[in-house]
PDB file of N, CA and C in Angstrom:
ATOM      1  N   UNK A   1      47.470  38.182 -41.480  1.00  0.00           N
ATOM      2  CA  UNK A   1      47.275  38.252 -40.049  1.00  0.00           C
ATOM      3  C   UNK A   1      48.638  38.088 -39.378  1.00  0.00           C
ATOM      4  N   UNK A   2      49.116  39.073 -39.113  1.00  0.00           N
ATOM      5  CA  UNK A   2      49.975  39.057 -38.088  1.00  0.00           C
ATOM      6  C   UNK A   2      50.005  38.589 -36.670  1.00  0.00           C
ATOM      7  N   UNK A   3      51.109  37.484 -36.031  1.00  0.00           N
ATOM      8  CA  UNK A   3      51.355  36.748 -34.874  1.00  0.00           C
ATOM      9  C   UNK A   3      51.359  38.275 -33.788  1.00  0.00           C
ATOM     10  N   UNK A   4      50.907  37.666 -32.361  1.00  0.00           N
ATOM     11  CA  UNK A   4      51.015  38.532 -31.490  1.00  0.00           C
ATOM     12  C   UNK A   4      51.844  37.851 -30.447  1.00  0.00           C
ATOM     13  N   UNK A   5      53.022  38.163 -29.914  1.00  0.00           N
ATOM     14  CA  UNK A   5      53.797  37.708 -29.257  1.00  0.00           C
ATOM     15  C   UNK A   5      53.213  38.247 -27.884  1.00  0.00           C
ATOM     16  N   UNK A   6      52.779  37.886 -26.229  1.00  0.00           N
ATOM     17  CA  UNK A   6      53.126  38.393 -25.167  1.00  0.00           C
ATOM     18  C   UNK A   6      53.671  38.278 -23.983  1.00  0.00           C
ATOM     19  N   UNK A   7      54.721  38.744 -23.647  1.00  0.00           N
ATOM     20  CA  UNK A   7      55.694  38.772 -22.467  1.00  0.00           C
ATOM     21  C   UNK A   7      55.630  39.059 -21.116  1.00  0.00           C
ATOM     22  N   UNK A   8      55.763  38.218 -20.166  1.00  0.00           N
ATOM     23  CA  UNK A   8      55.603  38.381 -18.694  1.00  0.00           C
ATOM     24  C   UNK A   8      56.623  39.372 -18.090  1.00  0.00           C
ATOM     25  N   UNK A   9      56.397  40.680 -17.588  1.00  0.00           N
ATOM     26  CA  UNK A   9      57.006  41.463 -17.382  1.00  0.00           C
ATOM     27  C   UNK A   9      57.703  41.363 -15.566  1.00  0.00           C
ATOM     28  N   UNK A  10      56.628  40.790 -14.741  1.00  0.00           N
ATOM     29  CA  UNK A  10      56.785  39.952 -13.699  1.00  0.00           C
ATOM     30  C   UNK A  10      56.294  38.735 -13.529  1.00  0.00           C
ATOM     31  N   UNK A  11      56.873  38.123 -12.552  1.00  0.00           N
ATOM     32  CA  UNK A  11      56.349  36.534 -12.188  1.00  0.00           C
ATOM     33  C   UNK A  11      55.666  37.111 -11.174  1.00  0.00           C
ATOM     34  N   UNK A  12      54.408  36.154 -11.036  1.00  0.00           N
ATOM     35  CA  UNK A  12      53.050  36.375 -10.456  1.00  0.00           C
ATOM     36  C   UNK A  12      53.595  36.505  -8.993  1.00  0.00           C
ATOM     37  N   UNK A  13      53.302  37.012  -8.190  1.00  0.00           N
ATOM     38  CA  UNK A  13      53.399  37.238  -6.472  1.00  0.00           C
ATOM     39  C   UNK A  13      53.214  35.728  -6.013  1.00  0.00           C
ATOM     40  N   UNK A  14      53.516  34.750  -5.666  1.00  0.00           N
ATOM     41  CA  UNK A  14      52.781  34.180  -5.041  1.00  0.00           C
ATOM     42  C   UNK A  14      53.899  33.123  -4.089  1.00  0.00           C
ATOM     43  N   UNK A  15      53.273  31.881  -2.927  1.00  0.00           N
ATOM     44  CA  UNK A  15      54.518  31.844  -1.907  1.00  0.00           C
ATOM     45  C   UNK A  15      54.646  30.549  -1.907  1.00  0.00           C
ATOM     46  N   UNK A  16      55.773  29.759  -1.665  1.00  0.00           N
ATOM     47  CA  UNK A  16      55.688  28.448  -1.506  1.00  0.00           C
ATOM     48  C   UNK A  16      55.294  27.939  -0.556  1.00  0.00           C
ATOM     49  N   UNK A  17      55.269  26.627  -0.600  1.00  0.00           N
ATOM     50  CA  UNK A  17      54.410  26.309   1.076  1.00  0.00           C
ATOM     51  C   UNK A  17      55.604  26.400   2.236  1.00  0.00           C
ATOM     52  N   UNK A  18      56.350  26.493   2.624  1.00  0.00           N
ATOM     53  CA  UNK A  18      56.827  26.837   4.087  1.00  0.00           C
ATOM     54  C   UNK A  18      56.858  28.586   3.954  1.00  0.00           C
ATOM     55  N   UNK A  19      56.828  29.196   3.222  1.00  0.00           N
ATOM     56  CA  UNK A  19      56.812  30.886   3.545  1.00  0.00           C
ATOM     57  C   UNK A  19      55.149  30.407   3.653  1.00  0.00           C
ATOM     58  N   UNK A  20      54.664  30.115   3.132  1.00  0.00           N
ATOM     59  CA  UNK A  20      53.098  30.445   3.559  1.00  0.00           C
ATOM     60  C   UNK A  20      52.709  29.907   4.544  1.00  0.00           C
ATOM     61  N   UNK A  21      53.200  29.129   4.869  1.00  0.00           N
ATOM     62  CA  UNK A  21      53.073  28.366   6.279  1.00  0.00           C
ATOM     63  C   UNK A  21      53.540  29.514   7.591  1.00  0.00           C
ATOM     64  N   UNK A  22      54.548  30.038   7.741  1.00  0.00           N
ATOM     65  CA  UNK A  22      54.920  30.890   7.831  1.00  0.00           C
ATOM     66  C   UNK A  22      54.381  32.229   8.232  1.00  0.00           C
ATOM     67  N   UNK A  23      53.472  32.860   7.109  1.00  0.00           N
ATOM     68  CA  UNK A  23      52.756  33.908   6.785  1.00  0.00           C
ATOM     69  C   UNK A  23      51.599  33.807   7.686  1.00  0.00           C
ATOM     70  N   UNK A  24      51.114  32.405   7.327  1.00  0.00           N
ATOM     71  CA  UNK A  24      49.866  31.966   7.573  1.00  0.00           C
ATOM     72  C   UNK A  24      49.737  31.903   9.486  1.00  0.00           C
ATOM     73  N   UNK A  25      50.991  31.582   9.612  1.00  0.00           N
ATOM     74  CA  UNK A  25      51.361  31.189  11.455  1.00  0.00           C
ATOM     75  C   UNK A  25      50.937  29.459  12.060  1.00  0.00           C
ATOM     76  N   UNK A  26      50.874  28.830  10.469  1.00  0.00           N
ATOM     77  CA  UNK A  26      50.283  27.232  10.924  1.00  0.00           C
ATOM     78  C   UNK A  26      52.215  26.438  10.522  1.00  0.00           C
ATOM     79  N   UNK A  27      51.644  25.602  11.159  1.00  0.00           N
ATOM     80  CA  UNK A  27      52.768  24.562  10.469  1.00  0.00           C
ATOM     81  C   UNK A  27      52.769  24.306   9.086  1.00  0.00           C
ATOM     82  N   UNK A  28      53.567  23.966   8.447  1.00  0.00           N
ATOM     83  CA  UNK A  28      53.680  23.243   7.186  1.00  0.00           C
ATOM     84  C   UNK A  28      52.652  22.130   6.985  1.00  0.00           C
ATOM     85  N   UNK A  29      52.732  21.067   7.726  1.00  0.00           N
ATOM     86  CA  UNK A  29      51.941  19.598   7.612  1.00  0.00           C
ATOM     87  C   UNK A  29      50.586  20.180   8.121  1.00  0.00           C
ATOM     88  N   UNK A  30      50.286  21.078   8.554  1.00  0.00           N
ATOM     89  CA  UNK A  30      48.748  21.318   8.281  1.00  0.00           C
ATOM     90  C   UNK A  30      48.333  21.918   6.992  1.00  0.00           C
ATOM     91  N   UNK A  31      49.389  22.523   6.123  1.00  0.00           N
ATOM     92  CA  UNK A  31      49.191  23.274   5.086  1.00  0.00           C
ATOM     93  C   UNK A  31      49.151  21.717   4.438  1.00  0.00           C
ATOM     94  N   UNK A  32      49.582  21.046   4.679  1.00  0.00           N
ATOM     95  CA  UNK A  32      49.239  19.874   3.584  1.00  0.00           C
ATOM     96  C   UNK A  32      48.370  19.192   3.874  1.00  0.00           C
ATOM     97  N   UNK A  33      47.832  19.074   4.986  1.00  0.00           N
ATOM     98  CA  UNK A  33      46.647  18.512   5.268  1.00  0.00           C
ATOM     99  C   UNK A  33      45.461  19.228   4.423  1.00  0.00           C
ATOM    100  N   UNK A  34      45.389  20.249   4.635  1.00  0.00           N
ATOM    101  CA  UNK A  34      44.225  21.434   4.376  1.00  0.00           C
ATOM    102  C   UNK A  34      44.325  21.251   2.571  1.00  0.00           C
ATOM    103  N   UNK A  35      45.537  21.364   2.283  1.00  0.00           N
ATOM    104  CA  UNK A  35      45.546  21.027   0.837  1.00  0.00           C
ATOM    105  C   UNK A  35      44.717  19.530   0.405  1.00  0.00           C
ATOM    106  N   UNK A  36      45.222  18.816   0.601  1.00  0.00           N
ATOM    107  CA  UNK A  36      44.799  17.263   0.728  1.00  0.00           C
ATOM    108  C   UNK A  36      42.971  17.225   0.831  1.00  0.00           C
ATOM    109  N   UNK A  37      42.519  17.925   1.609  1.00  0.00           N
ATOM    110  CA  UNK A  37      41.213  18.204   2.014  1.00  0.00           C
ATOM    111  C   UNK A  37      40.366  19.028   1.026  1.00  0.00           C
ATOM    112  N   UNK A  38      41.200  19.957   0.407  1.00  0.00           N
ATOM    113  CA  UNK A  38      40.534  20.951  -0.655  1.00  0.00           C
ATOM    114  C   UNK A  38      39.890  22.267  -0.150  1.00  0.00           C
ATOM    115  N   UNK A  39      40.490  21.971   1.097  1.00  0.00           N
ATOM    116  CA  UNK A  39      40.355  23.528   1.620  1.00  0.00           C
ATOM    117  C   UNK A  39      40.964  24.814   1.093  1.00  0.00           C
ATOM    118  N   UNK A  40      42.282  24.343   0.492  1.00  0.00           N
ATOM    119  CA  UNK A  40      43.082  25.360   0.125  1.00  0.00           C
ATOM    120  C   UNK A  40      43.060  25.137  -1.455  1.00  0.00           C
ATOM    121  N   UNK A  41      43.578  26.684  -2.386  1.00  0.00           N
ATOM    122  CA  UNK A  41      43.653  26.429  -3.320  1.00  0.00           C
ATOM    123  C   UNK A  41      45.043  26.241  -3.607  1.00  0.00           C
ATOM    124  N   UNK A  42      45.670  25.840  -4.505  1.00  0.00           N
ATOM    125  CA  UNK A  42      47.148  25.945  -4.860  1.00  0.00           C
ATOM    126  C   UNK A  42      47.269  25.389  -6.151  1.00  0.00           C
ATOM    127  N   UNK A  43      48.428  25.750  -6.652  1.00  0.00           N
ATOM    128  CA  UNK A  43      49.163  25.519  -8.118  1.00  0.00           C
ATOM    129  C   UNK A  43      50.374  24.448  -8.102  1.00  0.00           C
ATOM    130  N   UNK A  44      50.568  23.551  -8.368  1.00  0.00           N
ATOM    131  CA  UNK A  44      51.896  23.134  -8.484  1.00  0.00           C
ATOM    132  C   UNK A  44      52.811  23.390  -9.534  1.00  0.00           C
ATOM    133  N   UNK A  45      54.111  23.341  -9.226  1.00  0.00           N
ATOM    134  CA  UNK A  45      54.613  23.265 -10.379  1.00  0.00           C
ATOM    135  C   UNK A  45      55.372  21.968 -11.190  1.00  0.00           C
ATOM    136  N   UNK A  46      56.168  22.191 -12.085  1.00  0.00           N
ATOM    137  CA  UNK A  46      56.717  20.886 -12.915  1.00  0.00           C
ATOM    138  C   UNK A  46      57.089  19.767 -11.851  1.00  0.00           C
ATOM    139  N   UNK A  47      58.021  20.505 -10.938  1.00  0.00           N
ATOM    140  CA  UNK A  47      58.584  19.299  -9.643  1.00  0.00           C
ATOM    141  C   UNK A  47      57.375  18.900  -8.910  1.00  0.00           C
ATOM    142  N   UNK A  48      56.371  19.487  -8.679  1.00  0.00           N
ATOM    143  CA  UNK A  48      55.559  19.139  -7.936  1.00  0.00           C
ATOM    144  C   UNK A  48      55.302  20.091  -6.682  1.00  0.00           C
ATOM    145  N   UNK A  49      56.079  21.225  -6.615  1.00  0.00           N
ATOM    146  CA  UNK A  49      56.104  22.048  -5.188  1.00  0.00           C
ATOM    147  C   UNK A  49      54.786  22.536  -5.341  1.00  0.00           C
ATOM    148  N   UNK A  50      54.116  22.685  -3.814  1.00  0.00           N
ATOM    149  CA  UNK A  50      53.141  23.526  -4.211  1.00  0.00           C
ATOM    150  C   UNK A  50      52.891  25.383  -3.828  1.00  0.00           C
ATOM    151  N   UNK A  51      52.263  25.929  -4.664  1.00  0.00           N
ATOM    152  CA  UNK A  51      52.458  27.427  -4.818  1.00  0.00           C
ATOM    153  C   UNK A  51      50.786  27.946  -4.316  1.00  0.00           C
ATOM    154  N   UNK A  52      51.489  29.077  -3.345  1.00  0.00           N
ATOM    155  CA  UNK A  52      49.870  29.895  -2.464  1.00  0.00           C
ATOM    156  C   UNK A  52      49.682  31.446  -3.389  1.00  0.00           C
ATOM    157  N   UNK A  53      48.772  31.495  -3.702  1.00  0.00           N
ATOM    158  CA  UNK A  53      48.272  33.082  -3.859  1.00  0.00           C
ATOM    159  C   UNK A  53      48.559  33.665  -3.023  1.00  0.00           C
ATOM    160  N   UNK A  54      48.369  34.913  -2.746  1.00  0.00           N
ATOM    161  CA  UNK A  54      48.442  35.755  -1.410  1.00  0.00           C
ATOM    162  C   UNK A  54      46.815  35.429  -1.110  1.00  0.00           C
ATOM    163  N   UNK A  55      45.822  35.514  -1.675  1.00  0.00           N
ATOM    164  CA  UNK A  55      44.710  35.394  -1.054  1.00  0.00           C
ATOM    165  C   UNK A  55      43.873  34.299  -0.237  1.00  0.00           C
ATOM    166  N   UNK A  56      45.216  33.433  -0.185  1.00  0.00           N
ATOM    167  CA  UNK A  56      45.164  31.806   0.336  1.00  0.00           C
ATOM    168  C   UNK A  56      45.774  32.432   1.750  1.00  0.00           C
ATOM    169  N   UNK A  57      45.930  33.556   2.321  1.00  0.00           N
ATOM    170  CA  UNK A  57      46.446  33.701   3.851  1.00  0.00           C
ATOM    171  C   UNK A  57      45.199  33.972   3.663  1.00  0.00           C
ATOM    172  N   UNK A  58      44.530  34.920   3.597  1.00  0.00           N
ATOM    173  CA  UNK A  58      43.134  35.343   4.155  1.00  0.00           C
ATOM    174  C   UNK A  58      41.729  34.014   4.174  1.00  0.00           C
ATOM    175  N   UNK A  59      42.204  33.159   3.358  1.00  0.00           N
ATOM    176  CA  UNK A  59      41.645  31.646   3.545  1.00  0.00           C
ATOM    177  C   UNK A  59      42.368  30.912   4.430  1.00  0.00           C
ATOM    178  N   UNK A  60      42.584  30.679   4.598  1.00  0.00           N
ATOM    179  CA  UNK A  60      43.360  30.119   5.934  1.00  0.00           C
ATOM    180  C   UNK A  60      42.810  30.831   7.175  1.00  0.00           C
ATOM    181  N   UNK A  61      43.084  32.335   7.302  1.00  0.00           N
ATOM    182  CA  UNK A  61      41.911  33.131   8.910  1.00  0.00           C
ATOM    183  C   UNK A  61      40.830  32.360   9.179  1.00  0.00           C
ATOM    184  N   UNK A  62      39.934  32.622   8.059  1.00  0.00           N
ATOM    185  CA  UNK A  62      38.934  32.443   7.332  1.00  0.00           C
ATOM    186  C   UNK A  62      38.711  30.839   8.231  1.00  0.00           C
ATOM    187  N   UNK A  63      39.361  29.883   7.722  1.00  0.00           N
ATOM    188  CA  UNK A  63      38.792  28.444   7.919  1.00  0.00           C
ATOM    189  C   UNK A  63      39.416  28.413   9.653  1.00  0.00           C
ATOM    190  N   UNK A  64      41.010  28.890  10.413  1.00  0.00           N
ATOM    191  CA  UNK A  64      41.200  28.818  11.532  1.00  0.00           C
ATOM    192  C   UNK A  64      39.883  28.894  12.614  1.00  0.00           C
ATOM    193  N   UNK A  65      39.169  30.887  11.788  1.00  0.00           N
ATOM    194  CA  UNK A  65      37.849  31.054  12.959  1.00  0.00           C
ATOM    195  C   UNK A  65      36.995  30.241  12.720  1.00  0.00           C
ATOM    196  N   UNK A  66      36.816  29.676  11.581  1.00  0.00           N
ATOM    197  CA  UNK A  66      35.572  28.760  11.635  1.00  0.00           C
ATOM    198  C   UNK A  66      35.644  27.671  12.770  1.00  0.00           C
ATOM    199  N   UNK A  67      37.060  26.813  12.304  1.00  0.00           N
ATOM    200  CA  UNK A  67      37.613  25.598  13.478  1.00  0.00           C
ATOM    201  C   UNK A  67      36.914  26.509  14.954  1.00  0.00           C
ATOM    202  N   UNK A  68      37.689  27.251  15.356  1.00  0.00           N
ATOM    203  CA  UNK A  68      37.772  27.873  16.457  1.00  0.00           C
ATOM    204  C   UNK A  68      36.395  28.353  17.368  1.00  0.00           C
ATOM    205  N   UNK A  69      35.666  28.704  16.540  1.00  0.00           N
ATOM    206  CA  UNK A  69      34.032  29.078  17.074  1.00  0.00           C
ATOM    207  C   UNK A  69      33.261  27.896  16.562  1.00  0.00           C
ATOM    208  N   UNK A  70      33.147  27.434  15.742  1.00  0.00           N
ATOM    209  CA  UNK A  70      32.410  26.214  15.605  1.00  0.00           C
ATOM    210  C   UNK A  70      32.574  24.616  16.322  1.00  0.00           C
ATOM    211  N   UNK A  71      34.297  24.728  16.405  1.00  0.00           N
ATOM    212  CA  UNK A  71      34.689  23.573  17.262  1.00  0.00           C
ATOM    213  C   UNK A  71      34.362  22.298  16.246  1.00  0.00           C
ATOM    214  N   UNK A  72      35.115  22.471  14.975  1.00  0.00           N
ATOM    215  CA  UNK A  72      34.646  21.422  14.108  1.00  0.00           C
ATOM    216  C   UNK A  72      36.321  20.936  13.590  1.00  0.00           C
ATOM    217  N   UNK A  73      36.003  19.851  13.306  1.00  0.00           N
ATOM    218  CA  UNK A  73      37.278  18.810  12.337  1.00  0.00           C
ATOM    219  C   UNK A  73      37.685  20.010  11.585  1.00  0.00           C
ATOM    220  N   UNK A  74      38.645  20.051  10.816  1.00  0.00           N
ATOM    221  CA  UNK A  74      39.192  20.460   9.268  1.00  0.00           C
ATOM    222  C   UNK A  74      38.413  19.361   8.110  1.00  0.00           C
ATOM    223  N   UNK A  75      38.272  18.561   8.229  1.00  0.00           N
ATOM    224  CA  UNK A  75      37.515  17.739   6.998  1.00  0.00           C
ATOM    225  C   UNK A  75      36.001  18.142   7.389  1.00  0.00           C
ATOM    226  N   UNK A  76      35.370  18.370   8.137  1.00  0.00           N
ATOM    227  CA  UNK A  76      34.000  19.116   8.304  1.00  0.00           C
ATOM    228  C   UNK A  76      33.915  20.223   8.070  1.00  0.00           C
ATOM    229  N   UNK A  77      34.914  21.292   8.306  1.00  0.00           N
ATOM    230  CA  UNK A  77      34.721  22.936   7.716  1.00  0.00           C
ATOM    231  C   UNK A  77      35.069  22.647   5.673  1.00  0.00           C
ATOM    232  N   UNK A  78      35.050  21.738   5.379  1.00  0.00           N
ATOM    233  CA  UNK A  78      34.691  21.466   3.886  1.00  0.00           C
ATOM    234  C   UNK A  78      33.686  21.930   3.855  1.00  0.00           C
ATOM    235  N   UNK A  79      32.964  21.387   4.409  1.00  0.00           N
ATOM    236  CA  UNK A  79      31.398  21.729   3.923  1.00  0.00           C
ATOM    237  C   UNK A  79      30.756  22.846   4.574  1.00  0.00           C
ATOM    238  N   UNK A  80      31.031  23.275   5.792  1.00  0.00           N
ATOM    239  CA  UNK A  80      30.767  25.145   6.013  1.00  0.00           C
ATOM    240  C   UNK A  80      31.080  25.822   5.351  1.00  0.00           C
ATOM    241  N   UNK A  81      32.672  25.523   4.511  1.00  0.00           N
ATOM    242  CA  UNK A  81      32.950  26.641   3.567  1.00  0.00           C
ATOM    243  C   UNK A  81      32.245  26.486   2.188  1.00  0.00           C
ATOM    244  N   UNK A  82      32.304  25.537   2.197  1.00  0.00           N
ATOM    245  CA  UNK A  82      31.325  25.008   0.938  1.00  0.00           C
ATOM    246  C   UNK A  82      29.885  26.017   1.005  1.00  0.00           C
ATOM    247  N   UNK A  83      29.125  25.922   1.808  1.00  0.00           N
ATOM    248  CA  UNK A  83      27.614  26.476   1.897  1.00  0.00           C
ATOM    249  C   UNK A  83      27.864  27.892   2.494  1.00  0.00           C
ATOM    250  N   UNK A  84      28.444  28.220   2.964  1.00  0.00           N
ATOM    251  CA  UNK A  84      29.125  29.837   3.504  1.00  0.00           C
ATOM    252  C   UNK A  84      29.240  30.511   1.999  1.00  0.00           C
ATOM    253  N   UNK A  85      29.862  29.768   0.714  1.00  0.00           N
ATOM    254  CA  UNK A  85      30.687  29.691   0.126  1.00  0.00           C
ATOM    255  C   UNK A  85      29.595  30.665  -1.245  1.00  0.00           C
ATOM    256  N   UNK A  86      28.418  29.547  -0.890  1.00  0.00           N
ATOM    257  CA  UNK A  86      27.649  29.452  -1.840  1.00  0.00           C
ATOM    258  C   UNK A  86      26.336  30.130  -1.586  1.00  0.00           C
ATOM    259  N   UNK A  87      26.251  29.764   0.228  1.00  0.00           N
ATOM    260  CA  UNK A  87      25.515  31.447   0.582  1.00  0.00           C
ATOM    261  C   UNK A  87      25.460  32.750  -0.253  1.00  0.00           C
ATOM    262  N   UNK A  88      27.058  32.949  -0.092  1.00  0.00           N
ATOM    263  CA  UNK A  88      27.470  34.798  -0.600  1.00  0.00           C
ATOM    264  C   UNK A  88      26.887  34.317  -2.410  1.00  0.00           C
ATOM    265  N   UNK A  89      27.150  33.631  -2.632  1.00  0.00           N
ATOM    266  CA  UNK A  89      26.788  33.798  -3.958  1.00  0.00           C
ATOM    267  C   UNK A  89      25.526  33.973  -4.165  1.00  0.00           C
ATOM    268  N   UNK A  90      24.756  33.383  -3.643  1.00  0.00           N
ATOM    269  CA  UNK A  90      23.222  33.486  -3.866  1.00  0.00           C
ATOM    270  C   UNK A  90      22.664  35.390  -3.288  1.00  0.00           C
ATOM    271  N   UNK A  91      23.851  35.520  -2.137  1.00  0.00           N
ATOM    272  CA  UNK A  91      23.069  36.583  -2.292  1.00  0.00           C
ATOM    273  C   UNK A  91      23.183  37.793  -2.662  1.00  0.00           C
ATOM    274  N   UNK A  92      24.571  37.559  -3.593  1.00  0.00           N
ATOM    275  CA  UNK A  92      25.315  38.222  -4.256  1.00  0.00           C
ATOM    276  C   UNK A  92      24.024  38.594  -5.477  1.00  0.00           C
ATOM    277  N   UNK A  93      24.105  37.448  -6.016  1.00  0.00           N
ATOM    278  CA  UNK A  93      23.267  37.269  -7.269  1.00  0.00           C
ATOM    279  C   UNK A  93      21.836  37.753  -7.123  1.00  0.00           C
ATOM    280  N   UNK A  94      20.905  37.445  -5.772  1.00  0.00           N
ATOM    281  CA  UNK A  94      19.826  38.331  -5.214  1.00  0.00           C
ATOM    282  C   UNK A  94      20.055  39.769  -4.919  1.00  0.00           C
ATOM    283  N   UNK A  95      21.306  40.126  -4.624  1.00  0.00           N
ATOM    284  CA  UNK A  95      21.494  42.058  -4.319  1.00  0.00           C
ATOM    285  C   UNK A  95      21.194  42.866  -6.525  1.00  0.00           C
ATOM    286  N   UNK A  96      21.902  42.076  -6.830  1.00  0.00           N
ATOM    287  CA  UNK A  96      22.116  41.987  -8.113  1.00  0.00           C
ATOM    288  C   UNK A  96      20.527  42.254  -8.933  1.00  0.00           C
ATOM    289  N   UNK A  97      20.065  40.723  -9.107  1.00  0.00           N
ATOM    290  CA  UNK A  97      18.516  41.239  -9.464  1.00  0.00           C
ATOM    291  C   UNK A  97      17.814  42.181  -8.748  1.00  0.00           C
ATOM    292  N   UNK A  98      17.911  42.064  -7.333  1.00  0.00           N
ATOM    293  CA  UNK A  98      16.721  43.477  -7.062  1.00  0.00           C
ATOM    294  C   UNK A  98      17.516  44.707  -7.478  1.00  0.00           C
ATOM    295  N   UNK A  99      18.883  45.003  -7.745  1.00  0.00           N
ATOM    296  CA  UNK A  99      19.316  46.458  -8.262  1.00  0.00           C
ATOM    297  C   UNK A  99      18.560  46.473 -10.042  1.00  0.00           C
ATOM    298  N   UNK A 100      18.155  45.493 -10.483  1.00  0.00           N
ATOM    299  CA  UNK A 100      17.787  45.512 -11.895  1.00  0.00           C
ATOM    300  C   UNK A 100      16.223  45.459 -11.703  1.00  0.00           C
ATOM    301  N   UNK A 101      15.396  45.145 -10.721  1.00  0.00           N
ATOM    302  CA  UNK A 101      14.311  45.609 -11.026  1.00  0.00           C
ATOM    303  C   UNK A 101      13.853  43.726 -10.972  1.00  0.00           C
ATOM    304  N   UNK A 102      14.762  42.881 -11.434  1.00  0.00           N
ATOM    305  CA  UNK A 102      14.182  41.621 -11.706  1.00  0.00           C
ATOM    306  C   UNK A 102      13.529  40.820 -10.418  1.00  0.00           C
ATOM    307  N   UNK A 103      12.783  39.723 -10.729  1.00  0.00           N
ATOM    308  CA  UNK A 103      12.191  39.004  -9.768  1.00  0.00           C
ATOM    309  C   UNK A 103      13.115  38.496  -8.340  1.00  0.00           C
ATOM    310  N   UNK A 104      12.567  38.256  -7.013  1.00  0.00           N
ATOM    311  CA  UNK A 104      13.757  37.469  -6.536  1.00  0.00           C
ATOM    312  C   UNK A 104      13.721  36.093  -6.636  1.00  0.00           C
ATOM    313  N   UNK A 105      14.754  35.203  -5.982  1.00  0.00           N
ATOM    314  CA  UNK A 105      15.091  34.313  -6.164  1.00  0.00           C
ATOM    315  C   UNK A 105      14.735  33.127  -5.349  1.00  0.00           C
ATOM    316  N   UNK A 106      13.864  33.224  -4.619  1.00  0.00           N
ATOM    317  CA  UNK A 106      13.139  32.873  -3.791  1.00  0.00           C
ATOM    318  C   UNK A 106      11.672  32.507  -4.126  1.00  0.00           C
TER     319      UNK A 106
END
């Protein structure tokens, strides 16, 4: 059995927290708040910096309109995104069985 060696041809896209802060159009210290909260996802690395996906700007819109039309804390849109979250899944998973013919979920 031969070893399989594989090589990163690029480093992954992704932004540190003041460019994403940045990107995002928030301050920095809310990006750490929101982190802190578990609103956001992120990676750290060895030092400890922390690192955004690109798909962490479109989470960030995402939780701003919620704040904004709901008129709620940042530690309370936890749990909208949470059940928003888990909404789509359920009815992800319900579009799913009725394309197969299976029972619903309900």
């Amino acid at each position: 059995m031969t070893a399989v060696t594989h090589f990163t041809l690029a480093r992954p896209y992704r932004l540190g927290l003041e460019s994403y802060a940045q990107v995002a159009g928030v301050h920095p210290d809310l990006v750490s708040r929101l982190v802190a909260l578990g609103l956001l996802e992120v990676t750290r690395d060895a030092q400890g910096r922390l690192w955004f996906e690109p798909s962490q700007v479109r989470e960030m819109a995402r939780i701003q309109r919620l704040r904004m039309s709901l008129n709620l804390g940042y530690s309370a849109l936890g749990l909208v995104v949470e059940l928003l979250d888990r909404i789509a899944e359920l009815e992800k998973t319900e579009r799913r069985m009725s394309r197969r013919g299976g029972a619903p979920w309900t």
